[in-house]
Protein backbone atom coordinates (compact mmCIF):
# COMPACT_ATOMS: atom_id res chain seq x y z
CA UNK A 1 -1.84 -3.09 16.80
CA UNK A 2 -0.64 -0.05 18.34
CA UNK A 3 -0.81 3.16 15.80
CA UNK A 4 -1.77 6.12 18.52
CA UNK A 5 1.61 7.55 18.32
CA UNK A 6 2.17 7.36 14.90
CA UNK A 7 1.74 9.99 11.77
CA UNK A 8 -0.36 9.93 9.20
CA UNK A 9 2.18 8.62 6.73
CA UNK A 10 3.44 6.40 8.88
CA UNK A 11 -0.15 4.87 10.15
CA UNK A 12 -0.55 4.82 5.86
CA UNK A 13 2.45 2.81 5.79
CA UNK A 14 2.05 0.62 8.37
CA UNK A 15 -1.90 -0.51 7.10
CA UNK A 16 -0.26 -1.40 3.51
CA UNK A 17 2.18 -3.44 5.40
CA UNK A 18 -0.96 -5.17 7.25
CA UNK A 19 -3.07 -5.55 3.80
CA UNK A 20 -3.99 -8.83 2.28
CA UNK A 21 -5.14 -6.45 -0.72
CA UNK A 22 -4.17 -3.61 -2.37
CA UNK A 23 -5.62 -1.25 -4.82
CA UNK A 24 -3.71 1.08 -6.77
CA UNK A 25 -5.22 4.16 -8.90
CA UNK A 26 -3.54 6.06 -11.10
CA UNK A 27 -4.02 8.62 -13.93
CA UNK A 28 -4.54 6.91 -17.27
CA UNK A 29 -2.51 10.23 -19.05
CA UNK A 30 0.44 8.65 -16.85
CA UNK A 31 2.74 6.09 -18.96
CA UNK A 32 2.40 2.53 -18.23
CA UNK A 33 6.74 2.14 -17.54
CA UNK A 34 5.70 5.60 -14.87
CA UNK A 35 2.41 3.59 -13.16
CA UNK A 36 4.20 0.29 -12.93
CA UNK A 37 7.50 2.18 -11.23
CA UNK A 38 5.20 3.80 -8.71
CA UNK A 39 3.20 0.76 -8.31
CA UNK A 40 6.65 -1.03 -7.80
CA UNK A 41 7.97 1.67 -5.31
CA UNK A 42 5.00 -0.11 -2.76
CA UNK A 43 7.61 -2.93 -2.76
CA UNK A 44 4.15 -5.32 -1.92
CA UNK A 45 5.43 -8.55 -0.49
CA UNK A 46 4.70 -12.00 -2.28
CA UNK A 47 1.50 -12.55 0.12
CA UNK A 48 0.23 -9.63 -0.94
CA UNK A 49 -2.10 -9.03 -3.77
CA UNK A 50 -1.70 -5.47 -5.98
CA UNK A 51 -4.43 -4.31 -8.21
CA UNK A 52 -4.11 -1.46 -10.10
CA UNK A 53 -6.84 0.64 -11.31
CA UNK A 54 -6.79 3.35 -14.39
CA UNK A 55 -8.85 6.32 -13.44
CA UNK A 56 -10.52 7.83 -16.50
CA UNK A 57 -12.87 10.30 -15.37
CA UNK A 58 -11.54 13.35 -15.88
CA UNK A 59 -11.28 12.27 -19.66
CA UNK A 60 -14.73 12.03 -20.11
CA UNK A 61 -16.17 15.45 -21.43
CA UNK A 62 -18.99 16.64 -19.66
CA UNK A 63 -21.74 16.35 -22.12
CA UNK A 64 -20.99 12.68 -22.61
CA UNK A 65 -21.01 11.63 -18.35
CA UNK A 66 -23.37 9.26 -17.96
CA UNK A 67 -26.36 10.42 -16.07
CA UNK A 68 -27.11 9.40 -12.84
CA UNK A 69 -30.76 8.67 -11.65
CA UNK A 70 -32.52 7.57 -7.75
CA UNK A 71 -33.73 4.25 -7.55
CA UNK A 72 -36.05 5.83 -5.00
CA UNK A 73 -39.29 7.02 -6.10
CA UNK A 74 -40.38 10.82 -5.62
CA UNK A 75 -42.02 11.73 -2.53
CA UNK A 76 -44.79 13.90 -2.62
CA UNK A 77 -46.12 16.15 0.00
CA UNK A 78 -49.41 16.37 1.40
């Protein structure tokens, strides 16, 4: 496929054409009539399959993220 003389939006909008899947994310404050419009507004075709995904992270105070930690043990010097 051919996409060197296209935009960005365009190229964007041509690759959802071309997907087999697609994943949607959208702000859980959003309501669920606004998400499903917008996820609607993608007009997917009936071979395509739409997942949407509720991003919650920013609702999460600080204090209570969970921490991250290496797998990787520490190096030492020496």
């Amino acid at each position: 496929m051919y996409l060197k003389g296209l935009g960005g939006i365009e190229r964007s909008k041509q690759k959802l054409r071309e997907a087999e899947i697609v994943l949607f994310i959208s702000d859980i404050h959003k309501s669920v009539e606004e998400t499903i419009a917008e996820f609607n507004d993608l007009q997917l075709t009936k071979d395509q399959t739409g997942v949407i995904l509720l991003n919650k992270a920013d609702t999460i105070p600080a204090a209570q993220e969970p921490k991250t930690h290496s797998t990787h043990p520490p190096t030492t010097s020496g």
